[in-house]
N, C-alpha and C. Protein backbone atom coordinates (compact mmCIF):
# COMPACT_ATOMS: atom_id res chain seq x y z
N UNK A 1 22.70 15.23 11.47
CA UNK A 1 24.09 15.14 11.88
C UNK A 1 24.45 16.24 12.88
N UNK A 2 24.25 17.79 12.75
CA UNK A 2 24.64 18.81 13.48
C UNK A 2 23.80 18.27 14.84
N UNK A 3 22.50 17.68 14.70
CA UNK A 3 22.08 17.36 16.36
C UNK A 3 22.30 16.32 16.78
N UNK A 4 22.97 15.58 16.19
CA UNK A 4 23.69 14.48 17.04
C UNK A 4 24.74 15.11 18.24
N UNK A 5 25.62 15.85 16.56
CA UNK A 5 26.93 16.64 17.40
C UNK A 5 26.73 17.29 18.24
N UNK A 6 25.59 18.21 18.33
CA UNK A 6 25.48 18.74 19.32
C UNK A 6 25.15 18.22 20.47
N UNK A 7 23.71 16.89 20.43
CA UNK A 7 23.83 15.86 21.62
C UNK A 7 24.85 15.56 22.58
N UNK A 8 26.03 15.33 21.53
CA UNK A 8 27.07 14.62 21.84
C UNK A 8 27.50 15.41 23.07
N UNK A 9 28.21 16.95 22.18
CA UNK A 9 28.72 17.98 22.90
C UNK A 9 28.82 18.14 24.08
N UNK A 10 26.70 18.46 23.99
CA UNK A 10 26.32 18.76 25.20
C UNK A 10 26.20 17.90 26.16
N UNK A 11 26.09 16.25 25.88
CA UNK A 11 26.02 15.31 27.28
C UNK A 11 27.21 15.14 27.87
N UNK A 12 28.65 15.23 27.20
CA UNK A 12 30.00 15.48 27.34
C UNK A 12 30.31 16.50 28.59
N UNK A 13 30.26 17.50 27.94
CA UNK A 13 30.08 18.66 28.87
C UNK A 13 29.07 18.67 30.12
N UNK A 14 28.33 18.60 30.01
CA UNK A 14 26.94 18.17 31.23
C UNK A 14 27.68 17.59 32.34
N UNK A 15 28.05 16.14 31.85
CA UNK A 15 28.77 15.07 32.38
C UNK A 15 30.54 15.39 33.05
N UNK A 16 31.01 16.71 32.45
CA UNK A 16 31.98 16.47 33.31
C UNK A 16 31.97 17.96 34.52
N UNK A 17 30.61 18.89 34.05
CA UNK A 17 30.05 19.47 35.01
C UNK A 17 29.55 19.05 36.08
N UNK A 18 28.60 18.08 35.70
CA UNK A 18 27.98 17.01 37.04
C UNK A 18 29.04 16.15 37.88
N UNK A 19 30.14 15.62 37.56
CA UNK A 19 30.64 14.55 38.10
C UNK A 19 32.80 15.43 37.97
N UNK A 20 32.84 15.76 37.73
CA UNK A 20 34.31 16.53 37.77
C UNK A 20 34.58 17.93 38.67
N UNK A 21 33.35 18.68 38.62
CA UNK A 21 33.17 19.71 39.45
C UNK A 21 33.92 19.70 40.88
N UNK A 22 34.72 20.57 41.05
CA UNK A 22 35.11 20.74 42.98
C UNK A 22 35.91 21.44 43.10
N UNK A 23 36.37 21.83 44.33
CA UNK A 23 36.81 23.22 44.70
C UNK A 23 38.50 22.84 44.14
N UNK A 24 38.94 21.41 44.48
CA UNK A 24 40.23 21.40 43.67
C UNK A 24 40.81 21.49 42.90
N UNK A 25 39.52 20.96 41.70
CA UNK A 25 39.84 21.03 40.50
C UNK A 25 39.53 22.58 39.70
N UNK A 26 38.57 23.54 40.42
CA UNK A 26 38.45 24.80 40.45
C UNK A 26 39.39 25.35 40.70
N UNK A 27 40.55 25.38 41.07
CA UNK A 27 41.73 25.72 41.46
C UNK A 27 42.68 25.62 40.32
N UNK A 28 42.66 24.13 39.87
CA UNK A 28 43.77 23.71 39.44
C UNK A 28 43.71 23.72 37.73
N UNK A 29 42.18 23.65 37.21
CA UNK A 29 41.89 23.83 35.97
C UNK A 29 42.32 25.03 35.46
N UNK A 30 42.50 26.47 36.06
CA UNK A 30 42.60 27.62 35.26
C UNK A 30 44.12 27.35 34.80
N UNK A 31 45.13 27.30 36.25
CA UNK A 31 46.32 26.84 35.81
C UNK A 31 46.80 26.26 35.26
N UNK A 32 46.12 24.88 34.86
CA UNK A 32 46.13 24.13 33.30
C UNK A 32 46.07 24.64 32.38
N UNK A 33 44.68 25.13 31.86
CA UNK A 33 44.69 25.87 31.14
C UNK A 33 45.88 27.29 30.36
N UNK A 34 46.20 27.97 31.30
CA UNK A 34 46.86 29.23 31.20
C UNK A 34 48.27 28.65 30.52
N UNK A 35 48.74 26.98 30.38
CA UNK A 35 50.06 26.72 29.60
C UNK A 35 49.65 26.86 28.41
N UNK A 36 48.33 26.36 28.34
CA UNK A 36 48.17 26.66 26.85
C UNK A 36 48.19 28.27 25.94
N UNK A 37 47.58 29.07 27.12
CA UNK A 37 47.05 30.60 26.34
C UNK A 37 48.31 30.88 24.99
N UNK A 38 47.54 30.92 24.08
CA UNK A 38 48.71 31.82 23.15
C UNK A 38 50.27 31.26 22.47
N UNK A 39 50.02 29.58 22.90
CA UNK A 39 51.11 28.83 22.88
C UNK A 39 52.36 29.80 23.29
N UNK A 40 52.44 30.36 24.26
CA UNK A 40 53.39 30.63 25.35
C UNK A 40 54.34 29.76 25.77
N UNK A 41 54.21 28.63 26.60
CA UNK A 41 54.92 28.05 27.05
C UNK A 41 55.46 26.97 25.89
N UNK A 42 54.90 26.51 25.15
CA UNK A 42 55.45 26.00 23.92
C UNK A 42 56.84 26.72 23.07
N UNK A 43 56.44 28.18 22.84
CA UNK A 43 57.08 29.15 22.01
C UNK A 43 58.34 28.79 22.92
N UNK A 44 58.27 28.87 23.99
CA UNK A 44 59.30 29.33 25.36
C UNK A 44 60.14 28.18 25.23
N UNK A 45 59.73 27.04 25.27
CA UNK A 45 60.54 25.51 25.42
C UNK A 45 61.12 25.62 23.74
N UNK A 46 60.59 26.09 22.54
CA UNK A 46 60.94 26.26 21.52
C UNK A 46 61.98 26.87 21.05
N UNK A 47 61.89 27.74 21.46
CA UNK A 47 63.20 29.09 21.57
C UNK A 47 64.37 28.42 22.89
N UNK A 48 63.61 27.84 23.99
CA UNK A 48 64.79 27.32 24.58
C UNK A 48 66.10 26.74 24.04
N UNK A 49 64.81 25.52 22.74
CA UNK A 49 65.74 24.10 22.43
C UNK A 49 66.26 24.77 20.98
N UNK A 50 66.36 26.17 20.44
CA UNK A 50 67.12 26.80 19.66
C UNK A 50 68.53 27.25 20.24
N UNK A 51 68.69 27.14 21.21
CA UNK A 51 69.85 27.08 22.20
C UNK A 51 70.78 26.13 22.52
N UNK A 52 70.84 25.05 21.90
CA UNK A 52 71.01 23.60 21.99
C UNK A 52 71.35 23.39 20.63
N UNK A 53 72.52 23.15 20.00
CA UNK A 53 73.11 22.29 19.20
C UNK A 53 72.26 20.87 18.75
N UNK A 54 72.15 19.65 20.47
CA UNK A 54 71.25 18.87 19.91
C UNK A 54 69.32 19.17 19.61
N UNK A 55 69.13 20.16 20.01
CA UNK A 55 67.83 19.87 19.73
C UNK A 55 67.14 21.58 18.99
N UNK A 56 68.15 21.77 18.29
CA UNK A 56 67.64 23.30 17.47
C UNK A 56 66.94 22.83 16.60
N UNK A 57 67.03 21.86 15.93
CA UNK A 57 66.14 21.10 14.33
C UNK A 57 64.57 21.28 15.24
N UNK A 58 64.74 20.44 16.59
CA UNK A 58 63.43 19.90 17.24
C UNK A 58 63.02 21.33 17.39
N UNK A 59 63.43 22.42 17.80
CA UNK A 59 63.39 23.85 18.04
C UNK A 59 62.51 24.50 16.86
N UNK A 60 63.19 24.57 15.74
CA UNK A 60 62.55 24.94 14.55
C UNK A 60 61.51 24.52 13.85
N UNK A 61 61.12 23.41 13.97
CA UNK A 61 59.91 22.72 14.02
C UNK A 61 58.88 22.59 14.66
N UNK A 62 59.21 22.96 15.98
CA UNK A 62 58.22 23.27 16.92
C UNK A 62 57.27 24.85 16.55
N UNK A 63 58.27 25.49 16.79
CA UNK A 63 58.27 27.20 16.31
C UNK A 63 57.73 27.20 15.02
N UNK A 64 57.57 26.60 13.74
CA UNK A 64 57.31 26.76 12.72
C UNK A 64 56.15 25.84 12.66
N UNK A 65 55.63 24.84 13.93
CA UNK A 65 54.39 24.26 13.53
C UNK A 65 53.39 25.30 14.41
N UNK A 66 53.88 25.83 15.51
CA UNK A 66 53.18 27.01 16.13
C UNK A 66 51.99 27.90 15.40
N UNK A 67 53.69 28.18 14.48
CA UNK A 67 53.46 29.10 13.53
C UNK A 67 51.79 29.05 12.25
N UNK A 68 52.68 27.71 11.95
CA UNK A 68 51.60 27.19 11.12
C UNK A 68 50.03 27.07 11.65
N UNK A 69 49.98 26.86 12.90
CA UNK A 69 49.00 26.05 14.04
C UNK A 69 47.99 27.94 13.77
N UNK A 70 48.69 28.38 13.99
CA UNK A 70 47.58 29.96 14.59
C UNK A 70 47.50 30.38 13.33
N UNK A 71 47.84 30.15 12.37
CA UNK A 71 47.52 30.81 10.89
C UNK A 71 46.40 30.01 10.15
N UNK A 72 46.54 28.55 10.56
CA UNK A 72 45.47 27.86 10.20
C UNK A 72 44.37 27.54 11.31
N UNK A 73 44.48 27.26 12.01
CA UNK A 73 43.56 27.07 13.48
C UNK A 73 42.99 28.51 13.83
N UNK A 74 43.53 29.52 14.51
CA UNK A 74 42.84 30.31 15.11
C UNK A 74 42.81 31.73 14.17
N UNK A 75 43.38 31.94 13.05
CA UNK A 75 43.24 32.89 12.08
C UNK A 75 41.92 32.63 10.46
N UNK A 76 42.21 31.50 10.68
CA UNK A 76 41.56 31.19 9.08
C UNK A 76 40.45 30.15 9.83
N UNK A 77 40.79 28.86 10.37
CA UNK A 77 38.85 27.90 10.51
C UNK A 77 38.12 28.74 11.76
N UNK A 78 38.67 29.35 12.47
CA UNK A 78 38.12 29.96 13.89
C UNK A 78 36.69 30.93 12.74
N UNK A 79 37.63 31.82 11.93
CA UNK A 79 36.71 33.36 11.54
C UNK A 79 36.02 32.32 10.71
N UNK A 80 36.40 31.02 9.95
CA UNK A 80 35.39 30.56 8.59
C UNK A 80 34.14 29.94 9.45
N UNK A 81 34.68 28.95 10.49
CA UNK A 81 33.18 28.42 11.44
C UNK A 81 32.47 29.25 11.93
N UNK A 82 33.39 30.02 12.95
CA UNK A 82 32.54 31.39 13.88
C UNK A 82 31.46 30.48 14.63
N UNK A 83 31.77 29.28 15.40
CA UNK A 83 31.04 28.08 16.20
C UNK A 83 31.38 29.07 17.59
N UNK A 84 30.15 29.47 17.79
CA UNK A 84 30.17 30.14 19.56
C UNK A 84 30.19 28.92 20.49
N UNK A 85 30.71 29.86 21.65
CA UNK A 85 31.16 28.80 22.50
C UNK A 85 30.48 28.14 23.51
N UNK A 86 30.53 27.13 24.19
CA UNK A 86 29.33 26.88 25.14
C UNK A 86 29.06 28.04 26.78
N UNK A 87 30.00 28.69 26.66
CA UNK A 87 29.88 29.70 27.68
C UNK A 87 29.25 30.98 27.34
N UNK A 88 28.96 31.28 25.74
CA UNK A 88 28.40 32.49 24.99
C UNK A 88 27.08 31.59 25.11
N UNK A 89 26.56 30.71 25.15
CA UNK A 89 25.54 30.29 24.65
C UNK A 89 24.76 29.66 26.06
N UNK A 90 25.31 29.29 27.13
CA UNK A 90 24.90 28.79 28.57
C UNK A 90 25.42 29.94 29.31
N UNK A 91 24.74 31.25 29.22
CA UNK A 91 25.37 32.36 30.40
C UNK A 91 25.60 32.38 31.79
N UNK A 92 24.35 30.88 32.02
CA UNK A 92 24.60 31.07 33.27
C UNK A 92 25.59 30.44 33.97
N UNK A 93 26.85 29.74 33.21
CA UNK A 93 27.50 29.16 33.41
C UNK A 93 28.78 30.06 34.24
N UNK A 94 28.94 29.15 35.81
CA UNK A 94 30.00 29.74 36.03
C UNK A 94 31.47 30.12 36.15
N UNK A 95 31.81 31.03 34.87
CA UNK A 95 32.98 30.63 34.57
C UNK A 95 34.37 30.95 35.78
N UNK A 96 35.64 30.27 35.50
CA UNK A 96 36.52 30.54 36.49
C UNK A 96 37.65 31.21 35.54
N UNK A 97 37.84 31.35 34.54
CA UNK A 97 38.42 32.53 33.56
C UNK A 97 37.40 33.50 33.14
N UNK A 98 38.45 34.19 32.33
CA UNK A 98 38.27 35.34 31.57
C UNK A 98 37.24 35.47 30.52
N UNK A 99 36.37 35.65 30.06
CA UNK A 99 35.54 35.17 29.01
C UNK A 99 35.98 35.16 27.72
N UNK A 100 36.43 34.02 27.07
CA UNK A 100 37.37 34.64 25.81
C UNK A 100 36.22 34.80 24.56
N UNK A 101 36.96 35.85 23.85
CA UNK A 101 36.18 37.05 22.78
C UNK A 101 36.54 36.15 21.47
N UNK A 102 37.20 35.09 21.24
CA UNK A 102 37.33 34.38 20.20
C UNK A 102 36.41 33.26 20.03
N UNK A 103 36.20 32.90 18.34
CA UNK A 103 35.36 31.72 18.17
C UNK A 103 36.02 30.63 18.92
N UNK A 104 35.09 29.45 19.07
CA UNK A 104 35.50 28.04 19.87
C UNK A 104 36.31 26.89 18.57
N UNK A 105 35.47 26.71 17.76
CA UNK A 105 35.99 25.97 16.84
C UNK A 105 37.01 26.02 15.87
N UNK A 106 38.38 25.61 16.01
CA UNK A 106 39.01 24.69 17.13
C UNK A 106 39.37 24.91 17.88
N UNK A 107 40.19 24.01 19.01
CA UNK A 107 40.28 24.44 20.54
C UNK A 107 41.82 25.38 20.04
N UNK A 108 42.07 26.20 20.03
CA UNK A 108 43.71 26.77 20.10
C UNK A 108 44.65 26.65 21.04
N UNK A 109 44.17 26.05 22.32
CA UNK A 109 45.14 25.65 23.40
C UNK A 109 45.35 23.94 22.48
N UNK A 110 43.83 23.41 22.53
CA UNK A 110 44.26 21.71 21.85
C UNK A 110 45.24 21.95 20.90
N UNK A 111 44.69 22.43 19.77
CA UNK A 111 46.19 22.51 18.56
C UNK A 111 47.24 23.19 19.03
N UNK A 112 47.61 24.13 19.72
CA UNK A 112 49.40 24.09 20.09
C UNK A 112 49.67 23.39 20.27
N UNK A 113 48.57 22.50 21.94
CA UNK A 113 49.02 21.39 22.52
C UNK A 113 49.46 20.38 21.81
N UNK A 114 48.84 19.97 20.91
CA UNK A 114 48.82 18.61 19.75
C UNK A 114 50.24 18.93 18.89
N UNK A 115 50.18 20.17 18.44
CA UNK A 115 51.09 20.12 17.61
C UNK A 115 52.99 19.93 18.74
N UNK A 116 52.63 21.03 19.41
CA UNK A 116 53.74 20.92 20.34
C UNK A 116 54.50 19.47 20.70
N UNK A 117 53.26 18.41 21.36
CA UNK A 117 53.78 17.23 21.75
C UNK A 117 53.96 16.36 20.60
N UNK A 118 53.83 16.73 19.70
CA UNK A 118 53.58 15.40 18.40
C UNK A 118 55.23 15.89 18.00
N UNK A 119 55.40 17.37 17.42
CA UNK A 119 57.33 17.25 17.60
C UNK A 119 57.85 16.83 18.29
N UNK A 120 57.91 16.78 19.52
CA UNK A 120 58.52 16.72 20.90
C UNK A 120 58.91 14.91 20.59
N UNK A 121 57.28 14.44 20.59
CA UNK A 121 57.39 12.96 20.59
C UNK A 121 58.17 12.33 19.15
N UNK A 122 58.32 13.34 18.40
CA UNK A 122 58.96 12.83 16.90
C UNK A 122 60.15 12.87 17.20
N UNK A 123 61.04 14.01 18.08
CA UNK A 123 62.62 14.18 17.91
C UNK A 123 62.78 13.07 19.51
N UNK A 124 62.40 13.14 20.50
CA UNK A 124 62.77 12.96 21.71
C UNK A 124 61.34 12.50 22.58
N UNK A 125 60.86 10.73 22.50
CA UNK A 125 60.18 10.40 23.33
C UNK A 125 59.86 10.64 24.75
N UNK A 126 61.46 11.16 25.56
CA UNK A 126 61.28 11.39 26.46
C UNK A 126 60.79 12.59 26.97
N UNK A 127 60.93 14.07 25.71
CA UNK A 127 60.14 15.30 25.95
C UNK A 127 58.33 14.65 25.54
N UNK A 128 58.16 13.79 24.60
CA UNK A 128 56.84 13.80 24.21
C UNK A 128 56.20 13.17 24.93
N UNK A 129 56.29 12.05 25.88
CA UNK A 129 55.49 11.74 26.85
C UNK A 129 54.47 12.81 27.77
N UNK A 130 55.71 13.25 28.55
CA UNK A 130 54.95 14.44 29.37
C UNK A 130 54.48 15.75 28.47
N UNK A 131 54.76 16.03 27.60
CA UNK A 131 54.21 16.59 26.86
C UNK A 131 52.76 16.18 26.52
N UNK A 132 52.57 15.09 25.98
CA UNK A 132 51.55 14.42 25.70
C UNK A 132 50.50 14.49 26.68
N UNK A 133 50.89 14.10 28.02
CA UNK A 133 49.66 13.94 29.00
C UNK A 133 49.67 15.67 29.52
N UNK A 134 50.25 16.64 29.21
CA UNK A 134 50.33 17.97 29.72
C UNK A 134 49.24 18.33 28.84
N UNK A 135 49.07 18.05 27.22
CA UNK A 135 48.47 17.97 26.52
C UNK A 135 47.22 17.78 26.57
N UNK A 136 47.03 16.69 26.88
CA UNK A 136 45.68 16.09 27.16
C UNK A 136 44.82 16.82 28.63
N UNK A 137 45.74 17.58 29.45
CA UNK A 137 45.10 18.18 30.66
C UNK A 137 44.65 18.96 30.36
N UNK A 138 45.33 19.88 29.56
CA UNK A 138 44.72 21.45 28.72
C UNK A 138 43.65 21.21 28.12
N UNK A 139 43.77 20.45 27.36
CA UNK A 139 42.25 19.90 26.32
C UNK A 139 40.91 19.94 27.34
N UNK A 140 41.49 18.74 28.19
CA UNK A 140 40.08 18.47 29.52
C UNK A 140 40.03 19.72 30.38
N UNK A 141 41.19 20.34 29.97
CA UNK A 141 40.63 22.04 31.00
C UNK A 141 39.90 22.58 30.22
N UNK A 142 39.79 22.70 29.18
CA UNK A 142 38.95 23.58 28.33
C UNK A 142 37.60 23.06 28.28
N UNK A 143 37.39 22.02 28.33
CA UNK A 143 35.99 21.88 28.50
C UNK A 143 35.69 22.09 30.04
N UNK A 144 36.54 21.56 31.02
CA UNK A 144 36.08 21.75 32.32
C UNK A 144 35.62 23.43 32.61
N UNK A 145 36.02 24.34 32.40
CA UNK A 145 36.10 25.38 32.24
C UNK A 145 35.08 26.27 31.39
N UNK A 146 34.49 25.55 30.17
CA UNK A 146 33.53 25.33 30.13
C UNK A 146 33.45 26.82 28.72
N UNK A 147 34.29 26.33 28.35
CA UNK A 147 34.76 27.85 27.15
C UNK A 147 34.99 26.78 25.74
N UNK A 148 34.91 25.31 25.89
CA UNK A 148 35.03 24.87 24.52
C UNK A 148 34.17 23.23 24.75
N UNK A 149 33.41 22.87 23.50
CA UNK A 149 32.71 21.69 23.54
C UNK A 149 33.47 20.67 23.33
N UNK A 150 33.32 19.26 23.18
CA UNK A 150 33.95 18.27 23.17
C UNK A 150 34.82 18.49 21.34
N UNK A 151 33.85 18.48 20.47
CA UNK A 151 34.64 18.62 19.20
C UNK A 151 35.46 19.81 19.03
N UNK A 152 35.11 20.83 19.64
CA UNK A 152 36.38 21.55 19.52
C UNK A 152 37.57 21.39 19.85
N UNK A 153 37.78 20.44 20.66
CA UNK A 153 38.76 19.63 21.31
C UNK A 153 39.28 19.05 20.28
N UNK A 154 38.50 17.91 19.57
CA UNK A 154 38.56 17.08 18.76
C UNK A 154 39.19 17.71 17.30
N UNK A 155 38.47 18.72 16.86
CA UNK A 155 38.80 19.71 15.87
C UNK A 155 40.08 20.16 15.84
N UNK A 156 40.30 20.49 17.09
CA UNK A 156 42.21 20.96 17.65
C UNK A 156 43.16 20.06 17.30
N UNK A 157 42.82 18.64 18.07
CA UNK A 157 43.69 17.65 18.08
C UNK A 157 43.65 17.15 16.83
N UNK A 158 42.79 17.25 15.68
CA UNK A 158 42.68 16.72 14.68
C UNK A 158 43.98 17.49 13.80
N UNK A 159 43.34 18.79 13.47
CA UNK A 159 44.11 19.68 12.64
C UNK A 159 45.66 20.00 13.70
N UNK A 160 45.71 19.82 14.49
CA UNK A 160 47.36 19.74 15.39
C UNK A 160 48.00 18.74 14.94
N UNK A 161 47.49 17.58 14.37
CA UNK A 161 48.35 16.36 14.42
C UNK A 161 48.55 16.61 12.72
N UNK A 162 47.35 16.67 11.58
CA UNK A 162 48.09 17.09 10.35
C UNK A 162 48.71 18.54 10.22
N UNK A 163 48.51 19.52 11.15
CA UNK A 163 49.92 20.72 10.79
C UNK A 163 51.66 20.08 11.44
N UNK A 164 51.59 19.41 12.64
CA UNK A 164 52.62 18.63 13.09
C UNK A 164 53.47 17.46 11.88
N UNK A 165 52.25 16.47 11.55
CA UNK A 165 53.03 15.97 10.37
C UNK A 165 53.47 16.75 9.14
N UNK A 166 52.85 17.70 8.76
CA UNK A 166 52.97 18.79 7.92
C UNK A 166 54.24 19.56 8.06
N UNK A 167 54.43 19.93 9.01
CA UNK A 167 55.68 20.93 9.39
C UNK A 167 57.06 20.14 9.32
N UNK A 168 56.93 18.23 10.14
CA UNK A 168 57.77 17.94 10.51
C UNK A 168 58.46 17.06 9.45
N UNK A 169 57.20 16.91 8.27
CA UNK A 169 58.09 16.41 6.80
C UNK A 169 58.37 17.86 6.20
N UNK A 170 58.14 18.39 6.00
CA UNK A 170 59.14 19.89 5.86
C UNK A 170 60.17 20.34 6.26
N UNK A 171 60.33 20.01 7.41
CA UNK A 171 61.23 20.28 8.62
C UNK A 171 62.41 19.39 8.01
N UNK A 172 62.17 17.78 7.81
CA UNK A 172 62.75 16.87 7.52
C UNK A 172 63.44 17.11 6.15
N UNK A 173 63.18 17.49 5.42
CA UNK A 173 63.54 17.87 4.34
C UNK A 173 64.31 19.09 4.02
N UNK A 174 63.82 19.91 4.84
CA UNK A 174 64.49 21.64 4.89
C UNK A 174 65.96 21.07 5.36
N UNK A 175 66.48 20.39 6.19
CA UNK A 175 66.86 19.80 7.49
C UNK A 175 68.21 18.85 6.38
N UNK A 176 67.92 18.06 5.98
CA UNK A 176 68.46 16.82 5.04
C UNK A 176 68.81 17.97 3.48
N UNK A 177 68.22 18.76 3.12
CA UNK A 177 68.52 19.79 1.86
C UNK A 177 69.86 20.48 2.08
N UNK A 178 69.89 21.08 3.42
CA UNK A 178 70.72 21.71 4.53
C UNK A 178 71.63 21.52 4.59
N UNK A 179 71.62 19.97 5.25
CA UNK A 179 72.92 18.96 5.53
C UNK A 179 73.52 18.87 4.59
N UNK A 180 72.66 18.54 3.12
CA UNK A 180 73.71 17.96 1.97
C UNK A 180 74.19 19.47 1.75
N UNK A 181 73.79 19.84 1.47
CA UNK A 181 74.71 21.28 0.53
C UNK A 181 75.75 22.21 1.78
N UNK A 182 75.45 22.16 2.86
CA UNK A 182 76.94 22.42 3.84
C UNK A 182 77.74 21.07 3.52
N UNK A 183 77.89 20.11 3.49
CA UNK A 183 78.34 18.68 4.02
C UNK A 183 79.41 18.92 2.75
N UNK A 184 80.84 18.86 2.47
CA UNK A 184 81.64 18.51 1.53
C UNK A 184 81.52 17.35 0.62
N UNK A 185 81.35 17.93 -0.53
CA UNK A 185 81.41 16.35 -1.25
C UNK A 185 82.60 15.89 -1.64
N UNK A 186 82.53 14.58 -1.77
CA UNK A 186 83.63 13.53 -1.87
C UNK A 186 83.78 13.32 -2.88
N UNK A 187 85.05 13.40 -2.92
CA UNK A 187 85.13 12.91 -4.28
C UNK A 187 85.15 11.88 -5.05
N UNK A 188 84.88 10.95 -6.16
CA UNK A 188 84.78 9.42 -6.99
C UNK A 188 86.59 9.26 -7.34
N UNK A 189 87.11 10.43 -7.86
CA UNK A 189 88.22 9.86 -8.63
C UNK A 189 89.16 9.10 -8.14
């Protein structure tokens, strides 16, 4: 099984070295990438829509799947796998970032990303669309780039989509608990 996965990985990667490679996309991949670093720009649109009456719920949920996202993703399975990355392991690879000092498995740009757009697309289709495909660029930057394998990708988007449902039936509930006990009750008599 591990040399399948790794087959897999590696013809993945190979394949979008051989055939994706060019000076444009050398350009344009780091800057993809860099929305993801650190769920930054997520946090940022998060804290924005805490500013907003209509979309503070979507706000707090975002921020609290973040939250959730780096405590489980890049704090706890990163140190338990400790899966080096294909750029620690192919040196001669030439990278166009920074060399990052963290394990690969899971992607931590994929799970913000995942988690980020999966709220977005829960409160407001029209933030989760572009979200979604912003999403999916970061992911394919990270392998283009050549700092994460195909399942780490996969690993991201996996565990992004159950901390997202996770947060956002919490959320839903924190949310509706909230409502009733501010909300006046009526009276029967």
């Amino acid at each position: 099984m591990k040399k399948s996965i790794r087959m897999f990985d590696r013809t993945v990667l190979d394949w979008i070295q051989v055939n994706c490679k060019n000076k444009t996309m050398d350009k344009l991949m780091p800057k993809i990438s860099l929305l993801g670093d650190m769920g930054i720009f997520w946090i940022s649109i998060g804290c924005a829509m805490l500013t907003s009456k209509k979309y503070r719920q979507c706000g707090v949920t975002l921020l609290s799947g973040l939250l959730c996202g780096v405590l489980t993703g890049n704090l706890a399975v990163k140190n338990l796998v400790q899966r080096d990355r294909p750029c620690w392991i192919d040196q001669t690879a030439d990278l166009l970032i920074k060399l990052p000092r963290d394990y690969s498995f899971p992607s931590g740009h994929t799970l913000s990303c995942v988690i980020a757009s999966a709220v977005l697309m829960y409160h407001d289709k029209r933030l989760g669309i572009p979200a979604s495909v912003l999403s999916a660029a970061v992911a394919f930057s990270r392998m283009y780039l050549y700092v994460h394998f195909p399942t780490d990708i996969l690993g991201g988007a996996a565990l992004g989509t159950g901390v997202a449902a996770a947060v956002i039936s919490g959320a839903n509930k924190f949310f509706s608990g909230l409502k009733n006990s501010v909300s006046p009750q009526l009276s029967t008599d």
